[in-house]
Protein backbone atom coordinates (compact mmCIF):
# COMPACT_ATOMS: atom_id res chain seq x y z
CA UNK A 1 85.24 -59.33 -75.84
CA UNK A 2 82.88 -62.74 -76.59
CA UNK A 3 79.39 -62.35 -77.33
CA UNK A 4 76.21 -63.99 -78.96
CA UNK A 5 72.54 -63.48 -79.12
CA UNK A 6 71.91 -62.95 -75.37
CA UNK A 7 75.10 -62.23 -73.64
CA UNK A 8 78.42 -59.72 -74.48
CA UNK A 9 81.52 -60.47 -71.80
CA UNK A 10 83.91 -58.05 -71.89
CA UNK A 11 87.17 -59.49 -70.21
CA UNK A 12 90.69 -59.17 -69.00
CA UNK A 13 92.98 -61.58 -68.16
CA UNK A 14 95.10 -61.44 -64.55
CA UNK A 15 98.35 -63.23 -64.04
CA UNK A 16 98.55 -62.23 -60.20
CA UNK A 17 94.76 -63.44 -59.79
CA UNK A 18 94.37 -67.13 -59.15
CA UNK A 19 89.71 -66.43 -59.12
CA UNK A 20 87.84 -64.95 -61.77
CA UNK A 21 85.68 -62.63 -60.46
CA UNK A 22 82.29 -61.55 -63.13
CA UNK A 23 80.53 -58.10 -62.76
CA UNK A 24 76.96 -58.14 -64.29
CA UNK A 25 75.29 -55.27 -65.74
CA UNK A 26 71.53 -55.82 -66.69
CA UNK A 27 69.63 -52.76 -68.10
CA UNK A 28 66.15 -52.02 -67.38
CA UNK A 29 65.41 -52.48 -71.31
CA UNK A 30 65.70 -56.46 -70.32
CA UNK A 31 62.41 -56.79 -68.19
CA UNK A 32 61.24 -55.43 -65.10
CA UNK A 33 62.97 -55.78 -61.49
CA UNK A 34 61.68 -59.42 -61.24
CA UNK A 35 63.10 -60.49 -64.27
CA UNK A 36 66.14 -58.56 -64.15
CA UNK A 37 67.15 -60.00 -60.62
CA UNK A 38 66.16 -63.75 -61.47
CA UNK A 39 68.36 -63.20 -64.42
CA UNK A 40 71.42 -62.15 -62.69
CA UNK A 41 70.39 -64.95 -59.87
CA UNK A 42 71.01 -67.43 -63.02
CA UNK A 43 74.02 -65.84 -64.12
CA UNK A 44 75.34 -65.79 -60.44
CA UNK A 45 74.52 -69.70 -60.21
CA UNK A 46 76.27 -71.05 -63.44
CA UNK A 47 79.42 -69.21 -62.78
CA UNK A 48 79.57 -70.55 -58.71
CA UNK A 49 79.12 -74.17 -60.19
CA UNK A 50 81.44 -73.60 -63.38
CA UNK A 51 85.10 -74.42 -63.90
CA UNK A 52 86.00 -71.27 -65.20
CA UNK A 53 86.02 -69.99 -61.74
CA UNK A 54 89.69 -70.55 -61.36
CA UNK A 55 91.09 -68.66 -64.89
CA UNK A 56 91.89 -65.90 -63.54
CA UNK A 57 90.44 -63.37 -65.08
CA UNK A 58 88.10 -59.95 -64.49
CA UNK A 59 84.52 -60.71 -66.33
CA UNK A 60 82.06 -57.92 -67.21
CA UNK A 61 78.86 -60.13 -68.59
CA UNK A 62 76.04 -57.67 -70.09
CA UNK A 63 72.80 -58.98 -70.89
CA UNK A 64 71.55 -57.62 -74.64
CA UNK A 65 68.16 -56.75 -74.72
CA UNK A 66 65.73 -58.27 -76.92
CA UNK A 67 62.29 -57.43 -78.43
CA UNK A 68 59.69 -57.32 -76.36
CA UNK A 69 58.43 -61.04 -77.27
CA UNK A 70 61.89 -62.85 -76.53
CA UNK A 71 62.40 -64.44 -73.20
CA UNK A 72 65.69 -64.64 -71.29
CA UNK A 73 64.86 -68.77 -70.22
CA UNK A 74 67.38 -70.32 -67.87
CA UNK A 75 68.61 -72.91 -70.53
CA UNK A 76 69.13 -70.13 -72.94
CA UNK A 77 70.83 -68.04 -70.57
CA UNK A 78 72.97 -71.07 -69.55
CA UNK A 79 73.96 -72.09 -72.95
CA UNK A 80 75.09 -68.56 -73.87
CA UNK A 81 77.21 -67.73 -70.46
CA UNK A 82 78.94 -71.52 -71.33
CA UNK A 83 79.53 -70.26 -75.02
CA UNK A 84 81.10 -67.31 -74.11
CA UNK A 85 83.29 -68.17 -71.10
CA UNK A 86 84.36 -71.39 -74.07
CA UNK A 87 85.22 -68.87 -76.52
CA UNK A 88 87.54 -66.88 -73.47
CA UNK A 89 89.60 -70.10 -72.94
């Protein structure tokens, strides 16, 4: 398991899998549907366009909830999924 302030990936590694493949679990505690889904659109994005597509592993990435005046931005979100997925290779 990686984590920081915004993201927690839990993750196993898969020597017969050649793709990662990422499971994304966003509670309702994060925003409402709008934000939840454009979050998860983000998430969905970086990974298509990242290299760690081809590791081979199983990702689950959970987004933490934060107080009601913190914002999940896209270059926050991006810096954190990149920070984690670093800290799995």
């Amino acid at each position: 398991m990686t984590q920081d302030h915004l993201l927690r990936v839990f993750y196993k590694t898969s020597p017969r899998r050649e793709e990662t493949r990422i499971g994304l679990a966003v509670s309702k505690k994060v925003g409402n549907a709008v934000t939840r889904n454009r979050i998860k659109r983000v998430l969905r994005e970086e990974f298509r366009l990242s290299p760690f597509r081809e590791k081979g592993i199983d990702a689950l990435i959970v987004v933490k909830p934060k107080g009601k005046r913190s914002i999940h931005t896209t270059p926050l979100l991006k810096q954190s999924f990149y920070r984690c997925f670093g800290q799995i290779s």
